[in-house]
N, C-alpha and C. Protein backbone atom coordinates (compact mmCIF):
# COMPACT_ATOMS: atom_id res chain seq x y z
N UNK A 1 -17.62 9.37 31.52
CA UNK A 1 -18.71 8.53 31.02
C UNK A 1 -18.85 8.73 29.52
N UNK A 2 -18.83 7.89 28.74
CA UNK A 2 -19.21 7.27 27.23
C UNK A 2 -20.57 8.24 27.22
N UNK A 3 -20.86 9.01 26.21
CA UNK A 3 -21.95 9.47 25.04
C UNK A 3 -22.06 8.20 24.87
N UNK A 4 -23.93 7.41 24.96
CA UNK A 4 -24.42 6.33 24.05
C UNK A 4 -25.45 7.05 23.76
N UNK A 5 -25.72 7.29 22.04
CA UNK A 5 -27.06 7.28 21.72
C UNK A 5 -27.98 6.59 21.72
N UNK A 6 -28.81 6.44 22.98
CA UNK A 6 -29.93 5.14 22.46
C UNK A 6 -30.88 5.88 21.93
N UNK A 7 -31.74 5.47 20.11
CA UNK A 7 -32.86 5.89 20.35
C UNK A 7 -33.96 5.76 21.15
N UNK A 8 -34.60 5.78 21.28
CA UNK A 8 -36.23 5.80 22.24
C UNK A 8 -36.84 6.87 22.33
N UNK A 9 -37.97 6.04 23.19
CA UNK A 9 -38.86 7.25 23.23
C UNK A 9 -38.73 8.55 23.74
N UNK A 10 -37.55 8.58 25.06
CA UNK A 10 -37.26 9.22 26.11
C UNK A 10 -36.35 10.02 25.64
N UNK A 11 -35.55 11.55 25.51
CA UNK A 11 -34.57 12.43 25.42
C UNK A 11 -33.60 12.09 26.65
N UNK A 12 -32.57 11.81 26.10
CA UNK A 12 -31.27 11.39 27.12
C UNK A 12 -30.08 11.92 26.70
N UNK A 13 -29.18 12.50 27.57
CA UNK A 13 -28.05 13.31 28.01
C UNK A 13 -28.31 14.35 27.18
N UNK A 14 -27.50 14.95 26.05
CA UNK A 14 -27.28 15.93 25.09
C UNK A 14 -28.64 16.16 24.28
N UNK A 15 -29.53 14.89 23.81
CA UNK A 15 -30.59 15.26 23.31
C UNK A 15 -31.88 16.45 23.90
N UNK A 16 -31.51 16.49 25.39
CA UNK A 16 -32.09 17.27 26.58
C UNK A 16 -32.13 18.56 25.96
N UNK A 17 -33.06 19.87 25.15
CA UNK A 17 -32.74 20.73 24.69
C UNK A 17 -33.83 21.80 25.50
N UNK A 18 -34.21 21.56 26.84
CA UNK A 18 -35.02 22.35 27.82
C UNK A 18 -33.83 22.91 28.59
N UNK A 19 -33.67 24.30 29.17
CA UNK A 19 -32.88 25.21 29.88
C UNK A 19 -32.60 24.37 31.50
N UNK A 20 -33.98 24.66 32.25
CA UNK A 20 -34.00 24.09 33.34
C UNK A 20 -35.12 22.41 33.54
N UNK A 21 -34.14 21.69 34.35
CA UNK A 21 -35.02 20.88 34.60
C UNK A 21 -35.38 20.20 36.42
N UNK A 22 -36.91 19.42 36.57
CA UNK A 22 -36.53 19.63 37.69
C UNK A 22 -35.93 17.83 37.96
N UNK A 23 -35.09 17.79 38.81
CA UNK A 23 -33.76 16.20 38.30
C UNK A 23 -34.44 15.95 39.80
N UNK A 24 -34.55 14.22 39.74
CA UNK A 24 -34.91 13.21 40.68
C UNK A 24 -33.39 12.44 40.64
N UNK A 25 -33.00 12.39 41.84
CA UNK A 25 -31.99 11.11 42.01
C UNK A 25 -32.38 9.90 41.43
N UNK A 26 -31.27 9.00 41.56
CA UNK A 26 -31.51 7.26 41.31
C UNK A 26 -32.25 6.97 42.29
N UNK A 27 -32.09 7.59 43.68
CA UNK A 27 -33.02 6.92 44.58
C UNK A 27 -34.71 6.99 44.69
N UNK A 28 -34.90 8.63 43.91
CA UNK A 28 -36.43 9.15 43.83
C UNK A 28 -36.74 9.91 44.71
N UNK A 29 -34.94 10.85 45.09
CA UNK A 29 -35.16 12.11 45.59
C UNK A 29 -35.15 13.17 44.72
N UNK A 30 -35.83 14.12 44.90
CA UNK A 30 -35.58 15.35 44.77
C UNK A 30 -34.37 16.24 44.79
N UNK A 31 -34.19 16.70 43.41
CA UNK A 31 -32.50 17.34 43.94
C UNK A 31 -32.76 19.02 43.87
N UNK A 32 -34.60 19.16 42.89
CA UNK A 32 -34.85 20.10 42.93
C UNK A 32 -34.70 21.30 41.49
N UNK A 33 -34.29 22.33 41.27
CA UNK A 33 -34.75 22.57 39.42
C UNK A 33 -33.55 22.80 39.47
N UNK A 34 -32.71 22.55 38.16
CA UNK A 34 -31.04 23.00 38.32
C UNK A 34 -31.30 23.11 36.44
N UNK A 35 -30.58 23.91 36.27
CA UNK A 35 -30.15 24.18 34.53
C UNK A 35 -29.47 22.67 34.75
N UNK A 36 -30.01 22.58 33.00
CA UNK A 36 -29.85 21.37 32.44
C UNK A 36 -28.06 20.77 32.42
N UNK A 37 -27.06 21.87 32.27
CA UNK A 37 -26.23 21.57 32.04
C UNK A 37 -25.76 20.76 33.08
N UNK A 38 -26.31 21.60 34.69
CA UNK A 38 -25.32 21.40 35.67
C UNK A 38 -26.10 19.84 36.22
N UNK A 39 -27.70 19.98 35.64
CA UNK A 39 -27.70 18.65 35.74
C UNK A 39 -27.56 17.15 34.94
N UNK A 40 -26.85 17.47 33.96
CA UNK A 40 -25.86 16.93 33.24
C UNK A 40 -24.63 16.71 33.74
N UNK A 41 -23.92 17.50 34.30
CA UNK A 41 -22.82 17.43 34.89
C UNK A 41 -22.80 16.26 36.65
N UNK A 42 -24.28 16.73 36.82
CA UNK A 42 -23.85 15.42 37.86
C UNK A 42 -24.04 13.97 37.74
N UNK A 43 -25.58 13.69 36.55
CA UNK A 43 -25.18 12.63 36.03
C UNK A 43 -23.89 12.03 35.55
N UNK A 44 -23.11 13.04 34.80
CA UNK A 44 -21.84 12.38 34.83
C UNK A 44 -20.97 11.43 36.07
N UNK A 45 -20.76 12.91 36.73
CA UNK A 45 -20.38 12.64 37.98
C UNK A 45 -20.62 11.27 38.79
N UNK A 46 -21.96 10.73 38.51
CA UNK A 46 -22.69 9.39 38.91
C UNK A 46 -22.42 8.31 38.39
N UNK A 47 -21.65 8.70 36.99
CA UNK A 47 -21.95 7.48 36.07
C UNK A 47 -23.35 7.02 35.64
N UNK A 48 -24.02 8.16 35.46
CA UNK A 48 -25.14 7.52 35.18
C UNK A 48 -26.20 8.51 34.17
N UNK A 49 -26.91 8.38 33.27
CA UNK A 49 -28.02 9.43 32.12
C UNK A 49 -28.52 10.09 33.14
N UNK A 50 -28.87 11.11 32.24
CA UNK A 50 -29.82 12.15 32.54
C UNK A 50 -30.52 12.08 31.20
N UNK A 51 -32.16 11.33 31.93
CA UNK A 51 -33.45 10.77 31.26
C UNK A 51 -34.42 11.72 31.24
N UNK A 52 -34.90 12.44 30.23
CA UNK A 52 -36.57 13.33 30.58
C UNK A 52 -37.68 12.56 30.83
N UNK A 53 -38.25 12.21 31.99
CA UNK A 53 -39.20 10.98 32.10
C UNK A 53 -40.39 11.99 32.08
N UNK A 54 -40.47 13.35 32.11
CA UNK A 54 -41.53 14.51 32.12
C UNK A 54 -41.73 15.34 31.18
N UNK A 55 -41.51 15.36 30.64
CA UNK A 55 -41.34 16.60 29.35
C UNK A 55 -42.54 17.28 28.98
N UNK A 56 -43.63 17.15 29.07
CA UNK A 56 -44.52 17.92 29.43
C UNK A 56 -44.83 18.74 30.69
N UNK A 57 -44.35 18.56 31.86
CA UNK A 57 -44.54 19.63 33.40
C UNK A 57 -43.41 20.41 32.95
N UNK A 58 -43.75 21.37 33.71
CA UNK A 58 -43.11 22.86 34.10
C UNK A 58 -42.56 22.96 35.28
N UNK A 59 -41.48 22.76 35.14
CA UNK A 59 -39.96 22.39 34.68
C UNK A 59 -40.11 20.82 34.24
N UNK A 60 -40.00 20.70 32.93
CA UNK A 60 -39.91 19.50 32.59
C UNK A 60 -38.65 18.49 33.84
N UNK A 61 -39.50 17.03 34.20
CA UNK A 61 -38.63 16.17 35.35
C UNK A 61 -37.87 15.29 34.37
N UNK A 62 -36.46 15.71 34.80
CA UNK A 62 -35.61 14.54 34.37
C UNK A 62 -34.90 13.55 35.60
N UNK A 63 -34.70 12.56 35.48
CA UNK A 63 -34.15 11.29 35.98
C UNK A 63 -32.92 10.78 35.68
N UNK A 64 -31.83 10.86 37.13
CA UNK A 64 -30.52 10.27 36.89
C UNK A 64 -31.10 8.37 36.80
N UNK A 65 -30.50 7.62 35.51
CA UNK A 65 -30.71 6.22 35.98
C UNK A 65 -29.45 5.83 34.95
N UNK A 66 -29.43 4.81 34.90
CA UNK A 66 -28.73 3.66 33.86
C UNK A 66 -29.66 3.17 32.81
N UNK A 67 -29.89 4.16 31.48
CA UNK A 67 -30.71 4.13 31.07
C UNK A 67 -30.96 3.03 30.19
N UNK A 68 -30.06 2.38 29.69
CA UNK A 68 -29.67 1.25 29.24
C UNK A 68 -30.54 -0.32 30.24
N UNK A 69 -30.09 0.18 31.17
CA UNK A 69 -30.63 -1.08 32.24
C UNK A 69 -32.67 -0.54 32.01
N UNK A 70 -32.48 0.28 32.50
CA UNK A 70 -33.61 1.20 32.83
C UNK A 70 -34.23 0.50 31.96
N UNK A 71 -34.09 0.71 30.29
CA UNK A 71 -35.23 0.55 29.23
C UNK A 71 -34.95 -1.39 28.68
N UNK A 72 -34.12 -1.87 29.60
CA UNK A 72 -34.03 -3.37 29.21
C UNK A 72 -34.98 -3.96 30.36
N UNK A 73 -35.14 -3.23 31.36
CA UNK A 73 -36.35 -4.11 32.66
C UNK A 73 -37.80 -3.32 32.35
N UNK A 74 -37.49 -2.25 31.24
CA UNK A 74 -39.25 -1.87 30.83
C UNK A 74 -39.33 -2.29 29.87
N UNK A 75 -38.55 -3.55 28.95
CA UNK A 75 -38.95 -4.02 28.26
C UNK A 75 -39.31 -5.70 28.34
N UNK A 76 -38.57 -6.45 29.83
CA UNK A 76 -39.14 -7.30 30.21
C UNK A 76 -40.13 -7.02 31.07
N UNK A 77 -40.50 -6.58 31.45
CA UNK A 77 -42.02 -6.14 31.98
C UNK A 77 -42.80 -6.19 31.14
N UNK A 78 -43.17 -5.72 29.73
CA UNK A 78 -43.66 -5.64 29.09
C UNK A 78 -43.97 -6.97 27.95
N UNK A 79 -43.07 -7.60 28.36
CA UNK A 79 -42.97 -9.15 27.77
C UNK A 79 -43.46 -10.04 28.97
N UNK A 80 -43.33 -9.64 29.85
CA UNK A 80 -43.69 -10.60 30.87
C UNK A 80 -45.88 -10.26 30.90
N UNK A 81 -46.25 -9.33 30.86
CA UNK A 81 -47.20 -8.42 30.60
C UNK A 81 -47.58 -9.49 29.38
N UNK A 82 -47.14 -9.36 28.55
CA UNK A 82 -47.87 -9.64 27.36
C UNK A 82 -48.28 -11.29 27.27
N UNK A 83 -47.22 -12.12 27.86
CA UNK A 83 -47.23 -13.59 28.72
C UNK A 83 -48.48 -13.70 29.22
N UNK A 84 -48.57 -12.67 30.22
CA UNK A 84 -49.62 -13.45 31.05
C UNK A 84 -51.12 -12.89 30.16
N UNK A 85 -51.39 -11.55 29.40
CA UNK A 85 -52.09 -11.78 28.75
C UNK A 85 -52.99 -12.44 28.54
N UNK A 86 -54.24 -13.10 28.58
CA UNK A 86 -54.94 -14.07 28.15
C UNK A 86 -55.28 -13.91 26.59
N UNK A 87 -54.93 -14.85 25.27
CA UNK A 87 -55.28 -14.81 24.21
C UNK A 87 -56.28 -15.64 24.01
N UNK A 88 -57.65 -15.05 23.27
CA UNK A 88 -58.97 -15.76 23.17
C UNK A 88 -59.01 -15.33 21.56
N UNK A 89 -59.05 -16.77 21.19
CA UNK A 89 -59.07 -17.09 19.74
C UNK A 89 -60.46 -17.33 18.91
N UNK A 90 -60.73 -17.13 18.29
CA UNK A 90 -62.01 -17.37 17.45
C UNK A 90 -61.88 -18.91 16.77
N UNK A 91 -62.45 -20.02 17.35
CA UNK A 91 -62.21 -21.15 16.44
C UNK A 91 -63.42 -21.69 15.72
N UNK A 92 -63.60 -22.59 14.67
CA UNK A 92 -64.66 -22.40 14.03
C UNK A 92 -64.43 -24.02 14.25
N UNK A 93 -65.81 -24.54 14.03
CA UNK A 93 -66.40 -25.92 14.02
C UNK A 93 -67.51 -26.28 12.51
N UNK A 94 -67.69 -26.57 12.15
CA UNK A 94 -68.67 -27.11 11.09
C UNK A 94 -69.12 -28.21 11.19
N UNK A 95 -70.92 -28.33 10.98
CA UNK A 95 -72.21 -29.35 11.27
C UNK A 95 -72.73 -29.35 9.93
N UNK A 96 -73.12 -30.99 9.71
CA UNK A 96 -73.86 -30.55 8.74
C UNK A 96 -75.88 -31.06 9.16
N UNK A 97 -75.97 -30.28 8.20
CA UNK A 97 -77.70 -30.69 8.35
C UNK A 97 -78.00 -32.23 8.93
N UNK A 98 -77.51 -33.21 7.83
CA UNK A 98 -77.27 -34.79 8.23
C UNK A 98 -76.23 -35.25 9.02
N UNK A 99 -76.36 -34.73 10.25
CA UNK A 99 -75.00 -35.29 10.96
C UNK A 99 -75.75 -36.10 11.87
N UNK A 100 -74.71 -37.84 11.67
CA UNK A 100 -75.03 -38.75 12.61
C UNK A 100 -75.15 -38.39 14.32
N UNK A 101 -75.37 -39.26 15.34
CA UNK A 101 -75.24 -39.17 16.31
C UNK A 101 -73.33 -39.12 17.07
N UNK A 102 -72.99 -39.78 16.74
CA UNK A 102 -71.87 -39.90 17.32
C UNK A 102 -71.05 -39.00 16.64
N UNK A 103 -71.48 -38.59 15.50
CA UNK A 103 -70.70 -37.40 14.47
C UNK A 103 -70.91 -35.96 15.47
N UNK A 104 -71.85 -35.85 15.68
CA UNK A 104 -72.27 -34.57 16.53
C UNK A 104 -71.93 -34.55 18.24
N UNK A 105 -71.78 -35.57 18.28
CA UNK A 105 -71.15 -36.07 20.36
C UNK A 105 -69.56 -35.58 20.06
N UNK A 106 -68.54 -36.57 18.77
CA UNK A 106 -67.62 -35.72 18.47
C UNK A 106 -66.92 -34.56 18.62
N UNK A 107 -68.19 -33.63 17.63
CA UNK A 107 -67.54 -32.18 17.13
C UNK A 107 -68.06 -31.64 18.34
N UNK A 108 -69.24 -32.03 19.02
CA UNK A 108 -69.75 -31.41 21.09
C UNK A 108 -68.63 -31.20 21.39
N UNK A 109 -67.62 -31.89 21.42
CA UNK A 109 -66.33 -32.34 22.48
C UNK A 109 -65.58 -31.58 22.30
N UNK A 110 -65.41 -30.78 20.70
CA UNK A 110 -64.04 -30.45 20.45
C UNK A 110 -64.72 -29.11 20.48
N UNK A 111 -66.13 -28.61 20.18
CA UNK A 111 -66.23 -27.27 21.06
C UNK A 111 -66.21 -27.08 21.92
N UNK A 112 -66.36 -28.50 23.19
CA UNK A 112 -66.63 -28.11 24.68
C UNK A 112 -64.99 -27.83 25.06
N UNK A 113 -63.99 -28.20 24.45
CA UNK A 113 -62.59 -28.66 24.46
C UNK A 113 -62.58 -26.54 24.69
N UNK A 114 -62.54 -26.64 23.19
CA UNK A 114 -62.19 -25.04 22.93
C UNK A 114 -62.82 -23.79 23.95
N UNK A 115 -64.25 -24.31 24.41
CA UNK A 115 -64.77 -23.37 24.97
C UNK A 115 -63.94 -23.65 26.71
N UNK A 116 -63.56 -24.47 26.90
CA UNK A 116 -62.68 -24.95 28.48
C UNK A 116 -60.88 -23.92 28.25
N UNK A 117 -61.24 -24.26 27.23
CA UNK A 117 -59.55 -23.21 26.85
C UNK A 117 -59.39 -22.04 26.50
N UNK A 118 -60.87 -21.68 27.12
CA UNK A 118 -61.11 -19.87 27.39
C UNK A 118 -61.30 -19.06 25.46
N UNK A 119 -61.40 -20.12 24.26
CA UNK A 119 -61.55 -19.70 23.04
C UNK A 119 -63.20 -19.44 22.66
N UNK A 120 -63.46 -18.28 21.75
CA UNK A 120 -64.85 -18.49 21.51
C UNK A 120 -64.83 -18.99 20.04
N UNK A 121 -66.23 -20.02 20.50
CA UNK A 121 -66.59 -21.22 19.06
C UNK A 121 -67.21 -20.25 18.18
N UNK A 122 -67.43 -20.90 16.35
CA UNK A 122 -67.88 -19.81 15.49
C UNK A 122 -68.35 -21.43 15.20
N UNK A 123 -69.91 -21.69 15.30
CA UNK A 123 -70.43 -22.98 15.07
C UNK A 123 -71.02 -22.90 13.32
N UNK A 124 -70.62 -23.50 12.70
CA UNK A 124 -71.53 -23.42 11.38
C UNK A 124 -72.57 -24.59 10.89
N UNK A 125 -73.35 -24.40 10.16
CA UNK A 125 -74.35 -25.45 9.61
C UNK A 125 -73.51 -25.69 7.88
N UNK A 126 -73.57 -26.19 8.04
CA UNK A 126 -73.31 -26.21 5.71
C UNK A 126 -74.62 -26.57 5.15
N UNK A 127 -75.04 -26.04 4.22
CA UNK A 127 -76.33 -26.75 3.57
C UNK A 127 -76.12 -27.02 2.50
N UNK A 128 -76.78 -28.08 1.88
CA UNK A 128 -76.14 -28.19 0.22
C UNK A 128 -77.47 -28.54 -0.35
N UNK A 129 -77.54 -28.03 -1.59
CA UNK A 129 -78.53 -28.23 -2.47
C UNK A 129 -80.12 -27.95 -1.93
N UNK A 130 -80.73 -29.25 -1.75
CA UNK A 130 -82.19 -28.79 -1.16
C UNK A 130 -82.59 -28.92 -0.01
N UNK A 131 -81.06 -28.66 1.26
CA UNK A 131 -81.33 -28.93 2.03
C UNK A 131 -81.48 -27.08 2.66
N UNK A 132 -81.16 -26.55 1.49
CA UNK A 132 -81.61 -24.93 1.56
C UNK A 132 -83.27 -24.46 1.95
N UNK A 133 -83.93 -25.53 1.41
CA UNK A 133 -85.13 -25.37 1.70
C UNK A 133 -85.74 -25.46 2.99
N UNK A 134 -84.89 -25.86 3.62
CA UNK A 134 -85.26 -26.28 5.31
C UNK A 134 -83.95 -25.67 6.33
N UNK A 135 -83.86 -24.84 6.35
CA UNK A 135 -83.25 -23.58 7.64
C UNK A 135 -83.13 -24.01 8.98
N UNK A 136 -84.52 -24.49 8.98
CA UNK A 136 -84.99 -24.81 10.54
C UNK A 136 -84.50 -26.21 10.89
N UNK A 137 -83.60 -26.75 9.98
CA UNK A 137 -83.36 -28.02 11.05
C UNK A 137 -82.09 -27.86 11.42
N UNK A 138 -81.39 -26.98 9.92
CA UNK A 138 -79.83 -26.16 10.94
C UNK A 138 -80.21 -25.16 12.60
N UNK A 139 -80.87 -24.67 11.87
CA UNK A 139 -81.44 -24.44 13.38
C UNK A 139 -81.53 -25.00 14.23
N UNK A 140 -82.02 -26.13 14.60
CA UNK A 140 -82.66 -27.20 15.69
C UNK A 140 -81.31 -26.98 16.17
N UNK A 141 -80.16 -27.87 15.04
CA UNK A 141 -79.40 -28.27 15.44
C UNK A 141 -78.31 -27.27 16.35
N UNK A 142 -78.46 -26.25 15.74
CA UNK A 142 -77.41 -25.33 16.26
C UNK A 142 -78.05 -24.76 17.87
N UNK A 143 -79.43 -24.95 18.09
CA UNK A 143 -80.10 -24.72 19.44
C UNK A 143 -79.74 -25.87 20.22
N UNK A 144 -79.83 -27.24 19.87
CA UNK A 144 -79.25 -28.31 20.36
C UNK A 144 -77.82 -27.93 21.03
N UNK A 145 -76.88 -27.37 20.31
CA UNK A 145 -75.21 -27.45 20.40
C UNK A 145 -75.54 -26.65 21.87
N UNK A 146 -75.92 -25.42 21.27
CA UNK A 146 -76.37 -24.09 22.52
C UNK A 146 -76.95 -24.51 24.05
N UNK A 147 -77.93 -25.61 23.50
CA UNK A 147 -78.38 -26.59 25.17
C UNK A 147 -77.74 -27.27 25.59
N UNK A 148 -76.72 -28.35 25.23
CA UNK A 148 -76.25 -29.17 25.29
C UNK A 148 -74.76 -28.30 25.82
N UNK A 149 -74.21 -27.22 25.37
CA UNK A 149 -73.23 -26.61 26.22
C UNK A 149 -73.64 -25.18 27.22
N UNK A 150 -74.42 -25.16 27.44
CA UNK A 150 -75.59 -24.05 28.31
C UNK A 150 -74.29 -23.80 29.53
N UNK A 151 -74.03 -24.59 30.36
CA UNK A 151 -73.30 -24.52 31.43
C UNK A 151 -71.86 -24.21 31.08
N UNK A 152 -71.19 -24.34 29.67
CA UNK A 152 -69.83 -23.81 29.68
C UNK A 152 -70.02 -22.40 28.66
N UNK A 153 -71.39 -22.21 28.13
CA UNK A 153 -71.20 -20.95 27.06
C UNK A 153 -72.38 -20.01 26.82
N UNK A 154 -72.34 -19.05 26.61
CA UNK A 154 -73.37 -17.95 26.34
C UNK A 154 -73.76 -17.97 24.87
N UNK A 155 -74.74 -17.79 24.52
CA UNK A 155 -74.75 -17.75 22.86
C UNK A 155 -74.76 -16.42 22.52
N UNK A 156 -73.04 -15.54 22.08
CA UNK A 156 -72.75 -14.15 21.99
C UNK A 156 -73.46 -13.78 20.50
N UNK A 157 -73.47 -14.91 19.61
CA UNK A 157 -74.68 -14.29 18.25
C UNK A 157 -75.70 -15.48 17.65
N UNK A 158 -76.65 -15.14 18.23
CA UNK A 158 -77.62 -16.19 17.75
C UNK A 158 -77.69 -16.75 16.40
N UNK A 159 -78.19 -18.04 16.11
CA UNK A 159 -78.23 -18.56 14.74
C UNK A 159 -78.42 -17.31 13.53
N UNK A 160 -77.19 -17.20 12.89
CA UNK A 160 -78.07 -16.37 11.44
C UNK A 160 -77.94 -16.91 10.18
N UNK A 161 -78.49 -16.89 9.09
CA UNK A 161 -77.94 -17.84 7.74
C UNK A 161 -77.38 -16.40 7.13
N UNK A 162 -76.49 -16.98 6.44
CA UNK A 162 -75.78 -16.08 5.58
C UNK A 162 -75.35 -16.91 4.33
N UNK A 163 -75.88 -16.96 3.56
CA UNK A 163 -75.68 -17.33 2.31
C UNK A 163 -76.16 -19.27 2.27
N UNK A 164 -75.03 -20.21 2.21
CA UNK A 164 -75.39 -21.23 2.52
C UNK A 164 -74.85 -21.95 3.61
N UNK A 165 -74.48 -21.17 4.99
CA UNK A 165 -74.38 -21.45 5.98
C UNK A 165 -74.76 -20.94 6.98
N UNK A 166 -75.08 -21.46 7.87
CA UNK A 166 -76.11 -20.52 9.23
C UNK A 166 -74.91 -20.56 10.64
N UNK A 167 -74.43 -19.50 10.78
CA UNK A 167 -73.42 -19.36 11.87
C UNK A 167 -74.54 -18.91 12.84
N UNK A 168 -73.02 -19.10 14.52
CA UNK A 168 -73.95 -18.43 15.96
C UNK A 168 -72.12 -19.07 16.34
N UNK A 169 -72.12 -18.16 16.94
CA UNK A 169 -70.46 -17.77 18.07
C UNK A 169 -71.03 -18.16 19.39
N UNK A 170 -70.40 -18.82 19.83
CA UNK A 170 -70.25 -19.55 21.27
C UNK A 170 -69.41 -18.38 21.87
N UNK A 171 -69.45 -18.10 23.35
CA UNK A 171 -68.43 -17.45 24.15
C UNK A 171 -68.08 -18.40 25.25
N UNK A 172 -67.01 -18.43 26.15
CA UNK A 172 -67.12 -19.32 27.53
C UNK A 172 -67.70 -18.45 28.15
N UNK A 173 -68.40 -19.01 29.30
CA UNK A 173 -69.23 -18.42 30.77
C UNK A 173 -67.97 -17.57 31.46
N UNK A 174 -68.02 -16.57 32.12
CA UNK A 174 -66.87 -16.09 32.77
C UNK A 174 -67.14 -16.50 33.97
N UNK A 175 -65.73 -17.20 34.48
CA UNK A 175 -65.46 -18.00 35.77
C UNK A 175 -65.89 -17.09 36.91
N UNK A 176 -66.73 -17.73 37.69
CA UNK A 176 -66.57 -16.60 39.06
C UNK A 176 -65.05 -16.39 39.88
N UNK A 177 -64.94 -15.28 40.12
CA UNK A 177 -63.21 -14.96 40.71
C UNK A 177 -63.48 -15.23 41.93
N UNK A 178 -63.03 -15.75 43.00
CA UNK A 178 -62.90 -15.94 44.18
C UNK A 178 -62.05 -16.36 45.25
């Protein structure tokens, strides 16, 4: 059998620098504690690494496998893992103080859109000039958005102004599992 150095995380064949170890078959028997060499020598014998999958217990556990194969199906697992993942994005919307009717049914849609696609909304007001003087009708409005999507979202940060815009983050409702 071919010496391959793979790096990783794992100590394999020669890198093995513990005396005794205790070696698991390919199958996930027990072969029991054998000096490292001789269990080196039967990995050979197998065609197959001798992996430290333990290196912290006493007798550190090593593993006859195909380590090559071994660390190419723990790395589609881990891609497959990351797939199913759910990614929840922060998307932002912007209102203004004077927004028509059908202007605001609109931008409803494309938060109700985002909040259905499991993303949380970052709703903003814009204010310009002297419409600074009046807070409370970005307000209204942003309590409006909050009633008007009640049944698909939680309001995770209530209206706050921060400078010359008044944000509040939408979350979706979490689906009942059943």
């Amino acid at each position: 059998m071919e010496v391959v150095w793979i790096r990783g995380e794992h100590r394999v064949n020669e890198e093995i620098r513990v005396r005794q170890v205790r070696l698991i078959d390919e199958n996930g028997e027990q072969l029991g504690i054998l000096d490292t060499r001789e269990a080196l020598a039967i990995a050979r014998e197998r065609d197959l690494d001798l992996v430290l999958v333990g290196p912290n217990a006493s007798p550190p556990v090593a593993r006859l496998l195909d380590y090559g194969k071994w660390r190419y199906e723990q790395q589609q697992a881990l891609k497959e893992a990351r797939k199913k993942a759910k990614r929840q994005e922060m998307k932002a919307i912007k209102f203004r103080v004077k927004i028509n009717e059908h202007d605001y049914q609109t931008k409803l849609g494309h938060v109700r859109r985002f909040l259905q696609q499991g993303h949380k909304v970052k709703v903003t007001i814009m204010f310009r000039g002297r419409e600074m003087a009046h807070p409370e009708l970005g307000k209204r409005i942003l309590d409006r958005v909050a009633e008007d999507l009640k049944d698909l979202a939680t309001v995770e940060m209530k209206p706050v102004l921060a400078g010359r815009d008044m944000n509040m983050v939408l979350a979706p409702v979490a689906k009942p599992t059943s």
